[in-house]
N, C-alpha and C. Protein backbone atom coordinates (compact mmCIF):
# COMPACT_ATOMS: atom_id res chain seq x y z
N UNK A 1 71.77 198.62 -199.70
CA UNK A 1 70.80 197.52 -199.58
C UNK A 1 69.40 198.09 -199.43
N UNK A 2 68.62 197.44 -199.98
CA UNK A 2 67.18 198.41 -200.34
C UNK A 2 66.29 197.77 -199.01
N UNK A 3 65.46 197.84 -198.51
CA UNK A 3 64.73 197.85 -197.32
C UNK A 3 63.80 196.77 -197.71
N UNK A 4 62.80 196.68 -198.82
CA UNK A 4 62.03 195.84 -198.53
C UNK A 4 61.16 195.69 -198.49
N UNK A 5 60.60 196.62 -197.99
CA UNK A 5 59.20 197.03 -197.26
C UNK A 5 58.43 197.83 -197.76
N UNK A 6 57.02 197.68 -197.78
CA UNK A 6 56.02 198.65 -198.54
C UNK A 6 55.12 198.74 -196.95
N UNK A 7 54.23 199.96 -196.90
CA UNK A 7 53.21 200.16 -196.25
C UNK A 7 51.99 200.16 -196.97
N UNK A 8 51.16 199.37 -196.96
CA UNK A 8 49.71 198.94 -197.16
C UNK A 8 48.84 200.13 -196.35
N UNK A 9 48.21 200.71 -196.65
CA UNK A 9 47.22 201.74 -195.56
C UNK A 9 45.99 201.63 -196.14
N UNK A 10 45.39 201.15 -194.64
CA UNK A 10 43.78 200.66 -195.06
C UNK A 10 43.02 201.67 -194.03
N UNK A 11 42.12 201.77 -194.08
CA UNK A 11 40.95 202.97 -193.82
C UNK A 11 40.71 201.75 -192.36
N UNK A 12 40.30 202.21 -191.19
CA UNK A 12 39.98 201.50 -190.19
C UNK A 12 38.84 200.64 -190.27
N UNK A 13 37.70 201.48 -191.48
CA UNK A 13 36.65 200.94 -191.36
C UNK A 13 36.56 201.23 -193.02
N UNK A 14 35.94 200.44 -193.72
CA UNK A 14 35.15 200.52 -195.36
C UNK A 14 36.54 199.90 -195.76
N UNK A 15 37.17 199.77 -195.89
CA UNK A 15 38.69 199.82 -196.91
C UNK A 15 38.00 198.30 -197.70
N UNK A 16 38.42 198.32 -198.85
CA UNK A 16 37.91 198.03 -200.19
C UNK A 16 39.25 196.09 -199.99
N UNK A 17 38.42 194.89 -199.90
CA UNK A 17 38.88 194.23 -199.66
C UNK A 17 39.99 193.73 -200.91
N UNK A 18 39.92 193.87 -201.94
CA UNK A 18 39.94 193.23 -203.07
C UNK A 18 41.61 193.92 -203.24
N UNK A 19 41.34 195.52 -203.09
CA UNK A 19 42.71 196.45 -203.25
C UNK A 19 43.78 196.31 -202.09
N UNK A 20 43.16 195.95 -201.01
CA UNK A 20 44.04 195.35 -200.32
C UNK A 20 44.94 193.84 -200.06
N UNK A 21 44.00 192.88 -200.48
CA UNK A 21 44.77 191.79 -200.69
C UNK A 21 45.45 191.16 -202.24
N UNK A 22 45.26 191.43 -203.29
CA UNK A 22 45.27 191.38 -204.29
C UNK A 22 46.95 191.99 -204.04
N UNK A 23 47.03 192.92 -204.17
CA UNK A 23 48.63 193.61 -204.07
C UNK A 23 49.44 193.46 -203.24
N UNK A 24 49.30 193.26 -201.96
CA UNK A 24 49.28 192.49 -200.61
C UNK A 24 49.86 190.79 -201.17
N UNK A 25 49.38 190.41 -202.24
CA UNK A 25 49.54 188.72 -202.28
C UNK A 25 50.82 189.44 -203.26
N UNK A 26 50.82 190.02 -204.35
CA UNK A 26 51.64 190.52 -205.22
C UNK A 26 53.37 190.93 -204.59
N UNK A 27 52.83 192.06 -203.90
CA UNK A 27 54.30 192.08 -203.33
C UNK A 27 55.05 190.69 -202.26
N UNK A 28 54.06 190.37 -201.51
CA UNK A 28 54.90 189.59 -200.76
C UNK A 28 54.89 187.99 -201.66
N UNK A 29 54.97 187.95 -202.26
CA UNK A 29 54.75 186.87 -203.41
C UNK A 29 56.56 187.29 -203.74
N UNK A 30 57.19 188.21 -204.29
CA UNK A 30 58.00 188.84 -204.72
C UNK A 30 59.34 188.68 -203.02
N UNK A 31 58.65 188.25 -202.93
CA UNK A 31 59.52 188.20 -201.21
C UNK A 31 59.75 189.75 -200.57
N UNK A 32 59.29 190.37 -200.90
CA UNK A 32 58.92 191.90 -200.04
C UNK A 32 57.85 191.90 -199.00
N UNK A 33 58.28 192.16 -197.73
CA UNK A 33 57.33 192.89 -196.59
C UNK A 33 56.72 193.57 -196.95
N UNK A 34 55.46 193.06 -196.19
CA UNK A 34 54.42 194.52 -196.41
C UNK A 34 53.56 194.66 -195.05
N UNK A 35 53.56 195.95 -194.56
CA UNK A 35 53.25 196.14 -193.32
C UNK A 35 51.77 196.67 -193.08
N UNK A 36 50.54 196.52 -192.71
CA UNK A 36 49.32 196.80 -192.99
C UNK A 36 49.08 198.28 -191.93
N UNK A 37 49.18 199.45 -192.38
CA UNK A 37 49.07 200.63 -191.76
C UNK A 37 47.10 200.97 -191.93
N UNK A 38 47.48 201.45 -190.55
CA UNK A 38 45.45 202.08 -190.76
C UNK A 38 45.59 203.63 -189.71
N UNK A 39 44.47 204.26 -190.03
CA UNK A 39 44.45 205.33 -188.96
C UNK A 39 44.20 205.17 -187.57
N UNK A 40 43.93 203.60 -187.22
CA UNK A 40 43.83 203.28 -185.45
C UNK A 40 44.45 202.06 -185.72
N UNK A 41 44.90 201.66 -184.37
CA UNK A 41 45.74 199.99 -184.20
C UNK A 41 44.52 198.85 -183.96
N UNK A 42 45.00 197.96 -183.97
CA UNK A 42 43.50 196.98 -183.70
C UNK A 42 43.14 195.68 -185.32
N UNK A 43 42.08 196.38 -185.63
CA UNK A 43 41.25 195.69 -186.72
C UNK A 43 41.10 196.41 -187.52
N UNK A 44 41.17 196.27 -188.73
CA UNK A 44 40.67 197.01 -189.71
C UNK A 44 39.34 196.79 -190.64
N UNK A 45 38.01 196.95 -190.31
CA UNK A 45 37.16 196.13 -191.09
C UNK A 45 36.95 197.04 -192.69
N UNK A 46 37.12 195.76 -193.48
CA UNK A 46 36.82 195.95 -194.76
C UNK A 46 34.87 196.29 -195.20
N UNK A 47 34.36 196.93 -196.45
CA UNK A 47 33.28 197.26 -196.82
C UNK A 47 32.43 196.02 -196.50
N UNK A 48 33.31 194.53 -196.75
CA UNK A 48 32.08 193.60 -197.29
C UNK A 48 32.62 192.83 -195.27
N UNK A 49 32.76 193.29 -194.39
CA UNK A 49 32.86 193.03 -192.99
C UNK A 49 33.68 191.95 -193.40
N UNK A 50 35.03 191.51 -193.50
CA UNK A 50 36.32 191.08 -193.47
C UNK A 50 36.91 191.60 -192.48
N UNK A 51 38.13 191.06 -192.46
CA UNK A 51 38.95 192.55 -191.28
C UNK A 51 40.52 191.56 -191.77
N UNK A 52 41.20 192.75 -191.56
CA UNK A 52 42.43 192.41 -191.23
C UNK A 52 43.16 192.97 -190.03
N UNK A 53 44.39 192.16 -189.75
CA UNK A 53 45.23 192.86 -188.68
C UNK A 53 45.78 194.27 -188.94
N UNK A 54 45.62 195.22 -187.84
CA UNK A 54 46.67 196.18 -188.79
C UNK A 54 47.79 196.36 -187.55
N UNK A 55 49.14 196.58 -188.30
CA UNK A 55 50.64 196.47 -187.66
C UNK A 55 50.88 197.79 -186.95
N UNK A 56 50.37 198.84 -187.47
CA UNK A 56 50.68 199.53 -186.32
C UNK A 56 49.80 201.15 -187.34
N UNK A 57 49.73 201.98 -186.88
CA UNK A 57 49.00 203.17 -186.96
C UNK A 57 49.75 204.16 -187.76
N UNK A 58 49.00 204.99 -188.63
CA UNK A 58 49.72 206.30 -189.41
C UNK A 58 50.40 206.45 -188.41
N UNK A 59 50.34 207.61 -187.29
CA UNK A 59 51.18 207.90 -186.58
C UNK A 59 52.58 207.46 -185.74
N UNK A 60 52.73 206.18 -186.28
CA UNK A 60 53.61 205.41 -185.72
C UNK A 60 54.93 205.34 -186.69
N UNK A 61 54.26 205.71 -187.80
CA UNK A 61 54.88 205.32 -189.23
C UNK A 61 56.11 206.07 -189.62
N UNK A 62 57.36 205.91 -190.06
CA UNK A 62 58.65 206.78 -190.29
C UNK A 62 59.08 206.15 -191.45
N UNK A 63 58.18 207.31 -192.50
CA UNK A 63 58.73 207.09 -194.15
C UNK A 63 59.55 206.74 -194.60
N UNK A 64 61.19 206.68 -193.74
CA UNK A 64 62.44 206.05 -194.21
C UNK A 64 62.82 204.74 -193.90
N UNK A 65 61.37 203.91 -192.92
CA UNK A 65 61.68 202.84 -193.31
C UNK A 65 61.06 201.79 -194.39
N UNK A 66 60.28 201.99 -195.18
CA UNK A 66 59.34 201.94 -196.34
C UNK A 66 60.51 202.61 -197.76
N UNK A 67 60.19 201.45 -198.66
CA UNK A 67 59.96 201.85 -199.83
C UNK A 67 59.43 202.44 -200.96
N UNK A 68 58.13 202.11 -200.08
CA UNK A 68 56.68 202.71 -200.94
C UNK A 68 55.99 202.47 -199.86
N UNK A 69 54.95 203.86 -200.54
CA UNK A 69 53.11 203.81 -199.54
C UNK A 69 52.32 203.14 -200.57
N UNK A 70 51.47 202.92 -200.30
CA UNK A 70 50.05 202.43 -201.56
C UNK A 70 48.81 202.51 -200.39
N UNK A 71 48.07 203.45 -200.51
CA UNK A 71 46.56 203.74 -200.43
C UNK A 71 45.73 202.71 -200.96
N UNK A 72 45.06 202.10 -199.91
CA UNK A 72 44.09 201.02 -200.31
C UNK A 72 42.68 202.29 -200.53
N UNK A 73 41.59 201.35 -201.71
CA UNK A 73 40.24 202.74 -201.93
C UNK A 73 38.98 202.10 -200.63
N UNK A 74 38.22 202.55 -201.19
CA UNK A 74 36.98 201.79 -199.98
C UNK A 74 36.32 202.85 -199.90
N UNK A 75 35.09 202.46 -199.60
CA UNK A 75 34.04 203.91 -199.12
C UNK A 75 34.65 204.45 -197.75
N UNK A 76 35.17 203.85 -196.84
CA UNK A 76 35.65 204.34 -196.06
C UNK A 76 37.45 205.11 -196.01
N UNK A 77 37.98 205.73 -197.23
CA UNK A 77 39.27 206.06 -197.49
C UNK A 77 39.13 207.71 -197.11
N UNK A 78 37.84 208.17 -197.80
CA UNK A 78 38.23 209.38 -197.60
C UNK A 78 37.68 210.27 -196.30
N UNK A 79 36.88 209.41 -195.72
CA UNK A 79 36.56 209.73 -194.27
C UNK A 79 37.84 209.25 -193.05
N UNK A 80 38.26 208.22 -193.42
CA UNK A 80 39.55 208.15 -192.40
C UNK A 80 41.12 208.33 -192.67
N UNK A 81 40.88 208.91 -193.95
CA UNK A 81 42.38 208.37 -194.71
C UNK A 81 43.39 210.11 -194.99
N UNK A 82 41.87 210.73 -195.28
CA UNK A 82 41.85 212.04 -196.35
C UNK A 82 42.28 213.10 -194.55
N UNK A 83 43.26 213.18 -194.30
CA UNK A 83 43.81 213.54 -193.12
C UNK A 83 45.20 214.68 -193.17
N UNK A 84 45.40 215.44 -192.93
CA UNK A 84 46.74 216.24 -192.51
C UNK A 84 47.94 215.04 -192.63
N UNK A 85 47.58 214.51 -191.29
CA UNK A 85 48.74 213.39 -191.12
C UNK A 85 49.04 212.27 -192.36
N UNK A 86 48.20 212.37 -193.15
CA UNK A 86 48.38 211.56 -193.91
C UNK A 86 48.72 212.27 -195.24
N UNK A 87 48.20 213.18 -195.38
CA UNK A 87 48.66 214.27 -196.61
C UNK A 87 50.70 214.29 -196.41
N UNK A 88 50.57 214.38 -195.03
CA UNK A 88 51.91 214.62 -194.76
C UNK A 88 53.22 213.55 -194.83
N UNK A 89 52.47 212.51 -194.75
CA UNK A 89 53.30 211.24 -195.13
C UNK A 89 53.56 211.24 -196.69
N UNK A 90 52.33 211.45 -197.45
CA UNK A 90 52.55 211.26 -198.68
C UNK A 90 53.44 212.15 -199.20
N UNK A 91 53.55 213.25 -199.05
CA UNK A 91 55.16 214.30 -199.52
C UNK A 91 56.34 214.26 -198.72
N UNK A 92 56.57 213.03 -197.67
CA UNK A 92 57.39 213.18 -196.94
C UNK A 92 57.94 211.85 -198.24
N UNK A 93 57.08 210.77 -198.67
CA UNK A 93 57.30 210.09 -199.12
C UNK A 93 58.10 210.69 -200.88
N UNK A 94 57.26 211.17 -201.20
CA UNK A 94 57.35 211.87 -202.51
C UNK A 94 59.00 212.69 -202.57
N UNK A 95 59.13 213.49 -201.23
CA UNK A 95 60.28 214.14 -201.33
C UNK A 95 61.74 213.13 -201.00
N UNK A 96 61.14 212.16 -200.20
CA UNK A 96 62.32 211.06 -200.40
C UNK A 96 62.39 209.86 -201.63
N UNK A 97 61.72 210.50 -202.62
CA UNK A 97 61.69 209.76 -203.52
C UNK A 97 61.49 207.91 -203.44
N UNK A 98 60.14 207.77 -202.63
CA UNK A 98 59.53 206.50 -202.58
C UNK A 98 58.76 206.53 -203.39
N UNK A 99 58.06 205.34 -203.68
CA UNK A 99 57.14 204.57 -204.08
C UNK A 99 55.33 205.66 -203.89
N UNK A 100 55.60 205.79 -204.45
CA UNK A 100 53.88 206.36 -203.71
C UNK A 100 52.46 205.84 -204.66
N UNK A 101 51.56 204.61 -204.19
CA UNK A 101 50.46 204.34 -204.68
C UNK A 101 49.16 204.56 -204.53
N UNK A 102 48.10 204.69 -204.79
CA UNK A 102 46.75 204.74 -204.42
C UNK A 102 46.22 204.28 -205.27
N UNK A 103 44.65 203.20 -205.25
CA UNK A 103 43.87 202.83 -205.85
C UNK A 103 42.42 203.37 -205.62
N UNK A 104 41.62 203.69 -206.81
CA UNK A 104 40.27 203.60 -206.35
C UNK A 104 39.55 205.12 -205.61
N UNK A 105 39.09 205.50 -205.29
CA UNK A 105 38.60 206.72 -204.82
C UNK A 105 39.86 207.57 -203.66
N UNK A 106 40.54 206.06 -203.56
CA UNK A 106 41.82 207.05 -202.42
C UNK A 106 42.92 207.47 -203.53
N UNK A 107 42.99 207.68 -204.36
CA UNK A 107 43.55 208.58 -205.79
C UNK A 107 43.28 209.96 -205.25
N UNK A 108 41.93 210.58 -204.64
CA UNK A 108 42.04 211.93 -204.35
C UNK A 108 42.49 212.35 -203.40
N UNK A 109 42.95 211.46 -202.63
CA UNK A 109 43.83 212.19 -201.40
C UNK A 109 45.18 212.27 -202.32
N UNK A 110 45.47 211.57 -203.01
CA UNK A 110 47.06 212.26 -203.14
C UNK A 110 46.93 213.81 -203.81
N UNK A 111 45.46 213.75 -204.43
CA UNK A 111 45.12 214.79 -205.25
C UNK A 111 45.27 216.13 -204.17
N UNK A 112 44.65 215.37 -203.56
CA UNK A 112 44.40 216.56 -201.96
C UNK A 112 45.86 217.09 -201.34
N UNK A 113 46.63 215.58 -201.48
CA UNK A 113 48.05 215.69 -200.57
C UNK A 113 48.85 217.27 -201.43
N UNK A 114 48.37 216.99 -202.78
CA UNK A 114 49.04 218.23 -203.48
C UNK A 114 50.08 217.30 -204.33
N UNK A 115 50.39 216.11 -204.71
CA UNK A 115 51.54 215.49 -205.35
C UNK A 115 50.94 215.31 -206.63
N UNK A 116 49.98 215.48 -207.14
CA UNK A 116 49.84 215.17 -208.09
C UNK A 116 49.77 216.51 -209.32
N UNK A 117 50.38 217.51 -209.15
CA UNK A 117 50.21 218.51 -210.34
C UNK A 117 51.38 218.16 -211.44
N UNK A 118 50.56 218.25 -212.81
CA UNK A 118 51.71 218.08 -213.68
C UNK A 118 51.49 216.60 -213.60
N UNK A 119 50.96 215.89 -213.28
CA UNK A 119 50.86 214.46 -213.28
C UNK A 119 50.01 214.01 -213.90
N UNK A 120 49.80 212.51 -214.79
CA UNK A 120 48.37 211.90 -215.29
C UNK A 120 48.62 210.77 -214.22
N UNK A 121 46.90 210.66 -214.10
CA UNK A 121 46.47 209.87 -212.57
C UNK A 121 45.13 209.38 -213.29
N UNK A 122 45.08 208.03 -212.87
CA UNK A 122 43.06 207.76 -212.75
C UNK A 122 42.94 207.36 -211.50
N UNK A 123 41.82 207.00 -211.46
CA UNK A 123 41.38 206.52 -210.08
C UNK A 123 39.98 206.67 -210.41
N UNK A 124 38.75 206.61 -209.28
CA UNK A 124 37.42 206.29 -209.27
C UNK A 124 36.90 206.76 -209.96
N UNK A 125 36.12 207.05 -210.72
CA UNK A 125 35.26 208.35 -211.29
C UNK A 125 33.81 207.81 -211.46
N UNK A 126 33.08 207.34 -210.42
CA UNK A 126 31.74 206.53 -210.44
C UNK A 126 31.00 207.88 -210.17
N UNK A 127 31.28 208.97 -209.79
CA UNK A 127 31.00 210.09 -209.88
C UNK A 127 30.52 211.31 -210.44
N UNK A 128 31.54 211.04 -211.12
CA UNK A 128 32.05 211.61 -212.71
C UNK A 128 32.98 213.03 -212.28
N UNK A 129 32.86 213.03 -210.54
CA UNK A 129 33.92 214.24 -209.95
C UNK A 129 35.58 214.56 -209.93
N UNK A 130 36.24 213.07 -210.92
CA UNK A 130 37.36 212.68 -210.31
C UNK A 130 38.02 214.01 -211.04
N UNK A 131 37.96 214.34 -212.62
CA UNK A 131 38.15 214.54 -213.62
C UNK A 131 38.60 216.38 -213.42
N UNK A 132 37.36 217.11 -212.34
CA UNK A 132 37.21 218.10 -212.30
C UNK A 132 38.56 218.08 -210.67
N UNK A 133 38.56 217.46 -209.55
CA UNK A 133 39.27 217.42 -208.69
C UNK A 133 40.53 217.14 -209.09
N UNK A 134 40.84 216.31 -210.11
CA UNK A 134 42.28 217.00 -210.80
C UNK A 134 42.63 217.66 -211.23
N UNK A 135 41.67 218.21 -212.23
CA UNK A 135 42.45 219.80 -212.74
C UNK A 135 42.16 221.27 -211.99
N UNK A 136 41.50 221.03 -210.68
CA UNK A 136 41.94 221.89 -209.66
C UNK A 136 43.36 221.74 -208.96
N UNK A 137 43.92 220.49 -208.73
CA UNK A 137 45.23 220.47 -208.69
C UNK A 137 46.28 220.35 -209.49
N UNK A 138 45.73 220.40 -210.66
CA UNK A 138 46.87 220.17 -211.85
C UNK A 138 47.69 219.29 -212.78
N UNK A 139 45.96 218.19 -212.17
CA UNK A 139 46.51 216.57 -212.42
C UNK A 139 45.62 216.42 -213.76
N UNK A 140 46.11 215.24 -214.93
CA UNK A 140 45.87 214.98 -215.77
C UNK A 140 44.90 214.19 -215.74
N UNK A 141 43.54 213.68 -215.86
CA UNK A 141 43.31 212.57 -215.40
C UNK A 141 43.04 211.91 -216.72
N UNK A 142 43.59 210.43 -216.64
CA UNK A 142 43.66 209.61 -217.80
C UNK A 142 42.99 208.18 -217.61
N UNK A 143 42.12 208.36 -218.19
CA UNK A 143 41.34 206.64 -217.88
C UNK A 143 41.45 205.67 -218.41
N UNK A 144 42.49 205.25 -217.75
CA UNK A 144 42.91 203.87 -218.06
C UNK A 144 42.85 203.21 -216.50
N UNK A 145 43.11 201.97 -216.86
CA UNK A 145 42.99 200.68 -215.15
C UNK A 145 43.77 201.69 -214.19
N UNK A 146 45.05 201.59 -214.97
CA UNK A 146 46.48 201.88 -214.28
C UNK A 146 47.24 202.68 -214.57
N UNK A 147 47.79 203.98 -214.41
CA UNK A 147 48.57 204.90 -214.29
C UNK A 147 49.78 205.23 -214.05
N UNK A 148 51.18 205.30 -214.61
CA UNK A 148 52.20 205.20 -213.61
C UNK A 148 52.76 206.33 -214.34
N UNK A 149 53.70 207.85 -213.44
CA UNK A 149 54.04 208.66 -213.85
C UNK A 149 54.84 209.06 -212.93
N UNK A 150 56.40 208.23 -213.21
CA UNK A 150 57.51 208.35 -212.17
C UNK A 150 57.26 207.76 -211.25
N UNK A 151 57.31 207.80 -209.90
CA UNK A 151 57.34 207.20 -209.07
C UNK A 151 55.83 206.95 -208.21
N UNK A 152 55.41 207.12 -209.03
CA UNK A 152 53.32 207.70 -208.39
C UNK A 152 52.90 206.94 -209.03
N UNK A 153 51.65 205.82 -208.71
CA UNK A 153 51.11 204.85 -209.23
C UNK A 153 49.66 205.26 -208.91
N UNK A 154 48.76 205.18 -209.88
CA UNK A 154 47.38 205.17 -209.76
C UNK A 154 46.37 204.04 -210.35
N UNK A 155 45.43 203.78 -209.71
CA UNK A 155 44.69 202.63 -210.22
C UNK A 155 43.00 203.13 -210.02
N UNK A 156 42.06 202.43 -210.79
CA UNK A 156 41.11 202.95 -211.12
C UNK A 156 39.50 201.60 -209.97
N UNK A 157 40.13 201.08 -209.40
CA UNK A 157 39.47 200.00 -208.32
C UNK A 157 39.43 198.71 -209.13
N UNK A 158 39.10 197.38 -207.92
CA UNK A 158 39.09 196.36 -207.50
C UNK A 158 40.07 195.22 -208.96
N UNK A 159 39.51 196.06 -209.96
CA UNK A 159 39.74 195.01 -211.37
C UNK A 159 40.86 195.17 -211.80
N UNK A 160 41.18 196.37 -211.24
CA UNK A 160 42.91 196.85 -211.54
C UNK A 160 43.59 196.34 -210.73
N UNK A 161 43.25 195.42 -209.70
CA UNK A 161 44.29 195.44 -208.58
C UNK A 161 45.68 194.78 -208.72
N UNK A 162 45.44 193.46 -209.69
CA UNK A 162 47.19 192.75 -209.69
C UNK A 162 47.54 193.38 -211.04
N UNK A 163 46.68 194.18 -211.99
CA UNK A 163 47.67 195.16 -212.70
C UNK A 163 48.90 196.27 -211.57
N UNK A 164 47.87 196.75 -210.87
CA UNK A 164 48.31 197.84 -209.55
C UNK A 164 49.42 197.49 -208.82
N UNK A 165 49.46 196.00 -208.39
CA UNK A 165 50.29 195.60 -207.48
C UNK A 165 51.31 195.12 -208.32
N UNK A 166 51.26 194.56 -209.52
CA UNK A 166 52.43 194.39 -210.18
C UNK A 166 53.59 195.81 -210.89
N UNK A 167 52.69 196.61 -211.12
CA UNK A 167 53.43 197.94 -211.57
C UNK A 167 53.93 198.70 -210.13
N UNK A 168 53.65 198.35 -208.84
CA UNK A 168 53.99 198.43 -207.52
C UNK A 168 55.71 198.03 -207.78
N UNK A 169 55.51 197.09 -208.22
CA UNK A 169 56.68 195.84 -207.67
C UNK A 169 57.82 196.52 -208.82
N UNK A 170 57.26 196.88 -210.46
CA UNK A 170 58.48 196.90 -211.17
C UNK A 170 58.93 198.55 -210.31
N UNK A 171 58.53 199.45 -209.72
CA UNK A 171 58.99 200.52 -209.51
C UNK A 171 59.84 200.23 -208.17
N UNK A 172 59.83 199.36 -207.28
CA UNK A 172 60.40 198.92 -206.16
C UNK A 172 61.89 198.88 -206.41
N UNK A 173 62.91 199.14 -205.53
CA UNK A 173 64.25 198.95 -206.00
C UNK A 173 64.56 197.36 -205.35
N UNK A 174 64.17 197.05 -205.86
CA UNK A 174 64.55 195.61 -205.79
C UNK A 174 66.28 195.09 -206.01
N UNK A 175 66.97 194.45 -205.20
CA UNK A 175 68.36 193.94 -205.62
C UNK A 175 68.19 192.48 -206.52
């Protein structure tokens, strides 16, 4: 029996409103839980001062009860997100063969996490840095909205999002 459940992880502060609820309406639309993870418990305020609840903290978090992660982007992703502890979830995830997503500038933490070599990924490139930070890790980067290469989902921000959250859902083991 498959679990259910996705973890949402939003940045405590900046997280990008649009990537979070947009996929957020998607999965649980689908009748799947989704649990709103951040790097502190409390509030989570979004870029444009929104907030959501968040359920409980990275550190609280035990990858085997999740299906999938998905990285919300935001100016605030890679200042609270781009973390050890969180690098570490994402290959704990990867090696138990979950779900693993990111949208939007939080694409380079998985880059960072190290899961992405041998992989095509997009994500932000308002930069024009994304391109060069993948092929230091060995990632393809391909610009398109949306990305999917096995079990790793990438999205490119806000306009991608119910592309994002729907290619979420077909990789889900759904009964």
């Amino acid at each position: 029996m498959a679990l259910h459940k996705v973890a949402l992880i939003v940045a405590s502060q900046g997280y990008q409103p649009v990537e979070y609820s947009v996929p957020k309406h998607v999965i649980e639309a689908a009748g799947i839980s989704v649990v709103t993870v951040s790097d502190r418990e409390g509030t989570a305020i979004a870029k444009d001062n929104s907030s959501t609840t968040v359920d409980m903290a990275l550190d609280q978090m035990n990858i085997a009860d999740y299906d999938g992660i998905v990285i919300v982007g935001g100016s605030g992703a890679m200042d609270h997100l781009n973390t050890q502890q969180m690098h570490d979830l994402i290959n704990a995830a990867v090696k138990s063969r979950k779900v693993v997503g990111a949208i939007c500038v939080s694409t380079r933490i998985l880059a960072k996490a190290g899961i992405l070599d041998g992989k095509k990924a997009t994500g932000w490139n308002g930069d024009d840095l994304l391109e060069g930070i993948y092929k230091e890790c060995g990632a393809k980067f391909t610009p398109k909205d949306v990305v999917v290469d096995n079990q790793i989902i990438t999205a490119n921000g806000p306009k991608a999002a119910q592309e994002f959250g729907e290619e979420i859902l077909k990789l889900l083991p759904i009964d």
